[in-house]
Protein backbone atom coordinates (compact mmCIF):
# COMPACT_ATOMS: atom_id res chain seq x y z
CA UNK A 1 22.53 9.45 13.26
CA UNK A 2 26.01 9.46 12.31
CA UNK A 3 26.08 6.88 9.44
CA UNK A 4 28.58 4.87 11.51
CA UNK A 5 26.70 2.04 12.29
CA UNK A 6 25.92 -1.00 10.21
CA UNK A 7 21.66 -1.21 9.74
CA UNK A 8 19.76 -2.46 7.53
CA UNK A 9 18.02 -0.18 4.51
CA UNK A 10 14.66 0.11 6.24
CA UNK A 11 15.79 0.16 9.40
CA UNK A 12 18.00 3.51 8.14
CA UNK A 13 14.95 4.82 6.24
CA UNK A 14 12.76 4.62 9.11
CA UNK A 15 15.13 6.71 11.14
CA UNK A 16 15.45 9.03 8.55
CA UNK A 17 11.71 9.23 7.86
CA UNK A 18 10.58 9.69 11.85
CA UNK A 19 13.13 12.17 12.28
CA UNK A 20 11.88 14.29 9.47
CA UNK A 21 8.44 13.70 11.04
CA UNK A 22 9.87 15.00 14.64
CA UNK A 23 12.17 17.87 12.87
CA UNK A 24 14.95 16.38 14.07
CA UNK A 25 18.10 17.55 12.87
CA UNK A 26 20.44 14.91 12.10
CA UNK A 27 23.32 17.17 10.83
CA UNK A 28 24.29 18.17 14.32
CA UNK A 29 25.67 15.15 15.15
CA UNK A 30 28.18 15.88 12.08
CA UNK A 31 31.12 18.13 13.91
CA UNK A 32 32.55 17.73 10.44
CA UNK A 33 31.53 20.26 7.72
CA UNK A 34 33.29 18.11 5.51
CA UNK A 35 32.16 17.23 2.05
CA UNK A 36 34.77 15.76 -0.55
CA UNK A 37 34.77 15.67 -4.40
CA UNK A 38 35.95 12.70 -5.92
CA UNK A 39 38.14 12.87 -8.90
CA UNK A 40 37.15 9.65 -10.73
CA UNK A 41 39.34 7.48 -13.46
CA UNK A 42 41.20 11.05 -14.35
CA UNK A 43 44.34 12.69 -14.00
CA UNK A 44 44.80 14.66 -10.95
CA UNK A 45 45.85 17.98 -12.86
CA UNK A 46 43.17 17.45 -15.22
CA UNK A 47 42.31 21.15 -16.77
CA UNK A 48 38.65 20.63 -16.94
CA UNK A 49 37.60 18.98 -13.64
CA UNK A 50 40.02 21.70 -11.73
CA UNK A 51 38.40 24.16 -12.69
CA UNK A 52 35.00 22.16 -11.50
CA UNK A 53 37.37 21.84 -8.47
CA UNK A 54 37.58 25.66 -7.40
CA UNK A 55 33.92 26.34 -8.09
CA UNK A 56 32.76 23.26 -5.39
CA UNK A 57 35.36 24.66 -3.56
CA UNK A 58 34.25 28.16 -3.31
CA UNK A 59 30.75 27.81 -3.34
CA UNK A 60 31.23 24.87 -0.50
CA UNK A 61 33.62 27.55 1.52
CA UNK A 62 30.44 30.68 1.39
CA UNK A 63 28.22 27.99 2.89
CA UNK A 64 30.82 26.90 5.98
CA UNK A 65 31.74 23.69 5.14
CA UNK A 66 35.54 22.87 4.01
CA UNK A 67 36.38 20.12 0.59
CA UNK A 68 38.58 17.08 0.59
CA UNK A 69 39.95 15.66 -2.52
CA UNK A 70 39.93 12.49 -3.58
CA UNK A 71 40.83 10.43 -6.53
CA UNK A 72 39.61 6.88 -7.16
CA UNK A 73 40.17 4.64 -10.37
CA UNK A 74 38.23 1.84 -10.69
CA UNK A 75 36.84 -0.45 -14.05
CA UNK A 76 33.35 0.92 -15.48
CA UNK A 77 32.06 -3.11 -15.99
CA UNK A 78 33.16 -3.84 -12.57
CA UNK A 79 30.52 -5.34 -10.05
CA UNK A 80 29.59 -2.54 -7.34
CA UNK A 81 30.17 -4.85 -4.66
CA UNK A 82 34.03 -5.42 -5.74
CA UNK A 83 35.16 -2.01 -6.16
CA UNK A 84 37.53 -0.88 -3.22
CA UNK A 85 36.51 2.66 -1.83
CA UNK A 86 38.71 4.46 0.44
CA UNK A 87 36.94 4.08 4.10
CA UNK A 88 35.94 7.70 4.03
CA UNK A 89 33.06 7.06 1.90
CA UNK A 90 31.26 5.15 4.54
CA UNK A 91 31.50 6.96 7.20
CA UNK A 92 29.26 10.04 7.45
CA UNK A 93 30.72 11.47 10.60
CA UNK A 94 33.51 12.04 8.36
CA UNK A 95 32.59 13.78 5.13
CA UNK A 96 28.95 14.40 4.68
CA UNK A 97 28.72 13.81 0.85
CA UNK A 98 30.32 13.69 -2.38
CA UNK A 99 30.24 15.38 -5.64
CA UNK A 100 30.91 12.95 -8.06
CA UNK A 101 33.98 14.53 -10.97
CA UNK A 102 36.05 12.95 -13.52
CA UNK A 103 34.49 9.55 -15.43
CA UNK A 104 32.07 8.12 -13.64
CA UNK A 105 30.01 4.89 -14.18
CA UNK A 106 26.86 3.25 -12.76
CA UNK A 107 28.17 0.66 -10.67
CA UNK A 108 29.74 3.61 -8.33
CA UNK A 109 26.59 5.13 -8.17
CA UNK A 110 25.19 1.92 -6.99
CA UNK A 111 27.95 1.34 -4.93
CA UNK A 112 27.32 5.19 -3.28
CA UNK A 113 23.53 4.60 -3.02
CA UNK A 114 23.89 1.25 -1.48
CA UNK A 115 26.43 3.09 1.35
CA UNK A 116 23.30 5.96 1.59
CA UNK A 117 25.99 8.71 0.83
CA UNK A 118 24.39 11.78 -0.26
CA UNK A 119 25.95 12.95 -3.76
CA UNK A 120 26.13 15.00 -6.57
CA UNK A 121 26.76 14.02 -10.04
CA UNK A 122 28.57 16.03 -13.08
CA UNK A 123 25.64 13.91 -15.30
CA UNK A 124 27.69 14.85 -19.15
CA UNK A 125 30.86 12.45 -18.03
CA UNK A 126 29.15 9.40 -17.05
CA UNK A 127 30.13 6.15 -18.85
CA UNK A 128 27.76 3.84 -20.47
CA UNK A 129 23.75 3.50 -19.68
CA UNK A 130 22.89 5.10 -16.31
CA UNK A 131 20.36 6.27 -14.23
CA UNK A 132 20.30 9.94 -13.96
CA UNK A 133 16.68 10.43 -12.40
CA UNK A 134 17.86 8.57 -9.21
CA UNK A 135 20.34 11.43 -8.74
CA UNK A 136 21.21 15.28 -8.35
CA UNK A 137 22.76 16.26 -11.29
CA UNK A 138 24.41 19.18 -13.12
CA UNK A 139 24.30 19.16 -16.52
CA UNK A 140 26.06 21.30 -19.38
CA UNK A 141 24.70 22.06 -23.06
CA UNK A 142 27.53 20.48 -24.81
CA UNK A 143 24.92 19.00 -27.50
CA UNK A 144 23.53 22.69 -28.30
CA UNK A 145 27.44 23.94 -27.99
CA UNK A 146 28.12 21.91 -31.22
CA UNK A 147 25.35 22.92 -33.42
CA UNK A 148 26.05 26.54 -32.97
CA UNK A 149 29.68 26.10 -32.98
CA UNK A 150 29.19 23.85 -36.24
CA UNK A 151 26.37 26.06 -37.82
CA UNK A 152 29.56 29.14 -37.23
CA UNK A 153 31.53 27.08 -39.19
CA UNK A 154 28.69 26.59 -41.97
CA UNK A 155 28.35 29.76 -42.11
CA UNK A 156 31.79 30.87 -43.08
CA UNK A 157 30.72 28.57 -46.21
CA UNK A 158 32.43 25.14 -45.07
CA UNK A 159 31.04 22.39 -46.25
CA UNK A 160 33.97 19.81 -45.89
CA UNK A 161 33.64 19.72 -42.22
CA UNK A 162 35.04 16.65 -40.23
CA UNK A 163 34.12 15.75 -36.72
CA UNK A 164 36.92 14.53 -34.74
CA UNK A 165 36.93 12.79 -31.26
CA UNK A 166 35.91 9.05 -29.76
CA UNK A 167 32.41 8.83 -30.11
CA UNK A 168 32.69 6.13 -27.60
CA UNK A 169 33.00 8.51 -24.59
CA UNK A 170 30.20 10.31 -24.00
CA UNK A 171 31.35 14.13 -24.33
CA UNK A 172 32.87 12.86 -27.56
CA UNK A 173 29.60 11.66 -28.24
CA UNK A 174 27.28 14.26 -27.09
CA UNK A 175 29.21 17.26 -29.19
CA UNK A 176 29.26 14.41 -32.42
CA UNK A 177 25.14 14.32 -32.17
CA UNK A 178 25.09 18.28 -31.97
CA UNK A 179 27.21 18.43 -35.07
CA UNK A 180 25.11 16.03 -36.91
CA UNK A 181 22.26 18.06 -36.36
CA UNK A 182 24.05 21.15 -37.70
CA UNK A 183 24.85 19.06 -40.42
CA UNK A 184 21.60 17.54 -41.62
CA UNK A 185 19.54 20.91 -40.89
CA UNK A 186 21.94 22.35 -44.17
CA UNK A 187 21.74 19.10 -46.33
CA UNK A 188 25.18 17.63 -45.64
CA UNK A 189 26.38 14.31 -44.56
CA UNK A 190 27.98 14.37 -41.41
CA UNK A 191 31.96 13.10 -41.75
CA UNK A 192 33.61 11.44 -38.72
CA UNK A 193 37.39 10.51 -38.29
CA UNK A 194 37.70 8.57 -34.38
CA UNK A 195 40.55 7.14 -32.64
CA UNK A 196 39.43 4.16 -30.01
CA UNK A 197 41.76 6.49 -27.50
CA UNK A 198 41.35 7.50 -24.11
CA UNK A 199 44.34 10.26 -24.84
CA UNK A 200 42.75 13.39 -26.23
CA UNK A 201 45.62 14.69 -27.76
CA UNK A 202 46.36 11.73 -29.48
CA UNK A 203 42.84 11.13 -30.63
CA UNK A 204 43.37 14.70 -32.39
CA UNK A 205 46.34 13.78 -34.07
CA UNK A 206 45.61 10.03 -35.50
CA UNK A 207 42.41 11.41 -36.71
CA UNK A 208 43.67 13.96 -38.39
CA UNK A 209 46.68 11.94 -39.82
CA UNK A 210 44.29 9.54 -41.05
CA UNK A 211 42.25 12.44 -42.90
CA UNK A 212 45.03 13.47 -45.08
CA UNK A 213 46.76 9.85 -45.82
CA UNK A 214 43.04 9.18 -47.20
CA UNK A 215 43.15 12.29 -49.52
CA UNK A 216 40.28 13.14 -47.67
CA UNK A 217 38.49 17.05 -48.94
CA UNK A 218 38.20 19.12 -46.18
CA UNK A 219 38.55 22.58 -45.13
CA UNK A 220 37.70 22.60 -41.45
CA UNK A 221 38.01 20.45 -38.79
CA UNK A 222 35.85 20.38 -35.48
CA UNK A 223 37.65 18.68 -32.63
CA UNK A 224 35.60 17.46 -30.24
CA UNK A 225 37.82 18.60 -26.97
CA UNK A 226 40.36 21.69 -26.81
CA UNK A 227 43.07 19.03 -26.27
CA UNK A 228 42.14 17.11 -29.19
CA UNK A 229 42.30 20.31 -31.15
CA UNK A 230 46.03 20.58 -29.90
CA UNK A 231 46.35 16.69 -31.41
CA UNK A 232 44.85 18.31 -34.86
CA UNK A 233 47.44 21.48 -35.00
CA UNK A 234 50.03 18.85 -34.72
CA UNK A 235 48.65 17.18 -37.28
CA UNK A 236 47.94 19.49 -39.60
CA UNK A 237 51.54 21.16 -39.66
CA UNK A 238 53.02 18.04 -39.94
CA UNK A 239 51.08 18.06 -43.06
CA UNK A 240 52.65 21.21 -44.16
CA UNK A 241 48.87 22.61 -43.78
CA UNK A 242 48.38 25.63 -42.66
CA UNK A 243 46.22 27.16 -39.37
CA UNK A 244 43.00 28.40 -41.02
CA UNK A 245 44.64 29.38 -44.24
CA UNK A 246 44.01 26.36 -45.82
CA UNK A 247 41.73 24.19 -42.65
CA UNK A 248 39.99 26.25 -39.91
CA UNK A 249 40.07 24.40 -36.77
CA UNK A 250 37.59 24.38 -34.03
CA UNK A 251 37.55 22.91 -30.36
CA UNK A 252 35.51 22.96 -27.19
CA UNK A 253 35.52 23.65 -23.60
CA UNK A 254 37.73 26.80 -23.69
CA UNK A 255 40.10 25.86 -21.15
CA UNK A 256 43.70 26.68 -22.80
CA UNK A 257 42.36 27.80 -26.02
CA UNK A 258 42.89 30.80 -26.10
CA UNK A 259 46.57 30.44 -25.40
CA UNK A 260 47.24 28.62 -28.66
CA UNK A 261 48.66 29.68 -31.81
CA UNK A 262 46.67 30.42 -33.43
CA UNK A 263 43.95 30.96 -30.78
CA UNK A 264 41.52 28.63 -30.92
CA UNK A 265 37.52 29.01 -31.66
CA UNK A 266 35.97 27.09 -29.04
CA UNK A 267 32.76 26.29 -26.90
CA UNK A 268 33.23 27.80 -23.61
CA UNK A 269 31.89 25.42 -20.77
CA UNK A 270 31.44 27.68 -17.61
CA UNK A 271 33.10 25.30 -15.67
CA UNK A 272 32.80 27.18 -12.15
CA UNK A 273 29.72 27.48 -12.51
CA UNK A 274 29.26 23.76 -12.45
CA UNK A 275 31.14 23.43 -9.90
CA UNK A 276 28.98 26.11 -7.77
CA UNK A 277 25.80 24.22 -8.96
CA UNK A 278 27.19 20.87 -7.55
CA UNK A 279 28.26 21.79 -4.26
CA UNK A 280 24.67 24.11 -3.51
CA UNK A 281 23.05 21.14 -4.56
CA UNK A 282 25.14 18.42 -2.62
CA UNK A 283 24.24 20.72 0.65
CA UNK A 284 21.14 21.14 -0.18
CA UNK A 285 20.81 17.36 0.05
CA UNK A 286 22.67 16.89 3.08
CA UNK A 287 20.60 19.57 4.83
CA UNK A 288 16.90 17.92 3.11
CA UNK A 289 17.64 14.13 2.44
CA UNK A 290 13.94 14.23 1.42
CA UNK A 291 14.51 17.15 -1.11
CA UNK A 292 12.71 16.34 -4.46
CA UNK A 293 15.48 15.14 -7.06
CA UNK A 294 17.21 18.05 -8.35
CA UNK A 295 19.31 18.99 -11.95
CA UNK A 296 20.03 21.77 -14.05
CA UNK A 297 21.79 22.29 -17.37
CA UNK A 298 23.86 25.15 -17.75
CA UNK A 299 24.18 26.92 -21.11
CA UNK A 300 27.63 26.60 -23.01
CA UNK A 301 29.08 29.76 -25.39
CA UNK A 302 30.73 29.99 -28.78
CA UNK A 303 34.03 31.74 -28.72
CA UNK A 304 35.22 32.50 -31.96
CA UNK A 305 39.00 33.62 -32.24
CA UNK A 306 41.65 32.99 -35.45
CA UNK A 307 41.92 29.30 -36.23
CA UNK A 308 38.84 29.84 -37.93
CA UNK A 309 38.17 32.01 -40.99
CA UNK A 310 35.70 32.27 -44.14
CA UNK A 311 36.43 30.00 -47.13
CA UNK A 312 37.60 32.07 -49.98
CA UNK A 313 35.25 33.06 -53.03
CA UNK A 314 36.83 30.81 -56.34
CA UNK A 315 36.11 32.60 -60.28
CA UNK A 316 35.62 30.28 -62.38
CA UNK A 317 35.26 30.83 -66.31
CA UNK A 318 33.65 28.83 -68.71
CA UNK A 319 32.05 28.97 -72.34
CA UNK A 320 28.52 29.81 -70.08
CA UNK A 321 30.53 32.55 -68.10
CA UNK A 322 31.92 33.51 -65.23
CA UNK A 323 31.09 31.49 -61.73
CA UNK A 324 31.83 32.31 -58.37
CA UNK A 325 31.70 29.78 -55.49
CA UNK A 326 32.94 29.42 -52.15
CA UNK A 327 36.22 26.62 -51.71
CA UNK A 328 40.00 26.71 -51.66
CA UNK A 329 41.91 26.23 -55.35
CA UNK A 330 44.74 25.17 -53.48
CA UNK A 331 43.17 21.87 -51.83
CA UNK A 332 40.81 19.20 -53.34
């Protein structure tokens, strides 16, 4: 009843089972009202997932029940079996269940079924091939985020538009497939520049570095992650290019974005909301362990501020007369 004691899977499952059967209420035995969210393979200040942070936290505070924070690093390839998890996680009487933040693989999922530890997952930062159906998960629309933030930059009449970010990590990669959708749908082959790098703001400004030492053509630049974006501005003035004069620049998530100079257009991820959505549905859980699997995906918005602006309209004259097209006379 507790989740203390050391039984066997279908000797647990039985228990649960009858005392569904009986209405028994197992969550009485749980003083606690203690549910943690574990901060997985990230910084502890990270922008993004505090934000998550006060959302679980609020939502989890309306309902009664009080958070603990945890952090845990661990190897995405690792076995399940080897990865060292603070003693909280398997006991029950302790903290109830977990909403699982940060960068997350399988193998802790496996690790957290195996231990029967109700949970909820944020499903876009999971690492690698996973199993999402086995899970409650929230979900945001980062992939429809990028075609409408790369379809606003289309329509300011770029067509030189690079894609910057690590297509290896899967928010990198999510927003890379939305903006190769947005590409195709107007005829144009999508252009990536990637860093193999784990450090956003770093990503943003190899990428970019690497754009211009190629002579690269390119008028804006969509940065796959507000701190990448910062990377790119770094870049970029380095360059002696200027902020959307000559290269609009785009991000996403909104966190500090609008705080740069100049502000940044960005794809706002209602990141409270997520966390709201993950701690009704880790409770939810806890109070029905037989509650059909549940997941939602929560729409994402386009905020457009000054990094970006429209291309300027180019006369040309020639023997057939006089053309006008969209492009910058300054830049290849």
């Amino acid at each position: 009843m507790t989740g203390r004691a050391r039984v066997s899977e279908n000797i647990a499952e039985r228990v649960l089972k009858s005392a569904s059967e009986l209405g028994v209420d197992l969550n009485r035995w749980n003083k606690s009202k203690l549910i943690a969210f574990l901060l997985c393979n990230r910084a502890v200040l990270h922008p993004f997932h505090s934000h998550i942070l006060l959302g679980a936290e609020a939502s989890s505070a309306e309902h009664g029940w009080n958070m603990l924070f945890l952090t845990l690093r661990y190897p995405p390839n690792q076995n399940w079996r080897d990865i060292h998890i603070p003693r909280i996680l398997e006991r029950r009487d302790l903290a109830s269940g977990f909403i699982i933040a940060g960068t997350s693989s399988q193998n802790l999922l496996d690790l957290l079924k195996h231990e029967r530890v109700p949970l909820a997952v944020l499903g876009n930062n999971v690492l690698g091939e996973w199993r999402p159906e086995e899970h409650d998960v929230v979900w945001f629309d980062d992939t429809q985020g990028a075609v409408e933030e790369t379809s606003y930059l289309l329509s300011l009449g770029h067509r030189d538009i690079w894609y910057v970010g690590n297509t290896k990590l899967p928010w990198y990669r999510r927003r890379y497939e939305g903006y190769c959708r947005a590409m195709q749908a107007a005829g144009l082959k999508p252009l990536l520049s990637e860093v193999d790098s784990e450090k956003d703001e770093e990503t943003g400004f190899l990428a970019t570095k690497s754009l211009f030492s190629r002579g690269k053509p390119v008028t804006a630049i969509f940065a796959g992650g507000d701190p990448a974006a910062e990377g790119v501005f770094k870049a970029l003035r380095d360059c002696g290019v200027r902020i959307p004069e000559d290269v609009s620049v785009a991000g996403f998530n909104d966190i500090e974005a609008g705080s740069m100079h100049p502000a940044l257009t960005s794809v706002r991820v209602f990141t409270e909301q997520i966390g709201r959505h993950l701690s009704r549905m880790l409770l939810n859980r806890i109070e029905d362990p037989g509650l059909a699997r549940q997941y939602i995906t929560i729409p994402t918005q386009l905020i457009k501020r000054e990094s970006c602006q429209p291309l300027p309209v180019v006369t040309e004259t020639s023997p057939e007369g006089t053309i006008q097209r969209t492009g910058n006379s300054d830049r290849p």
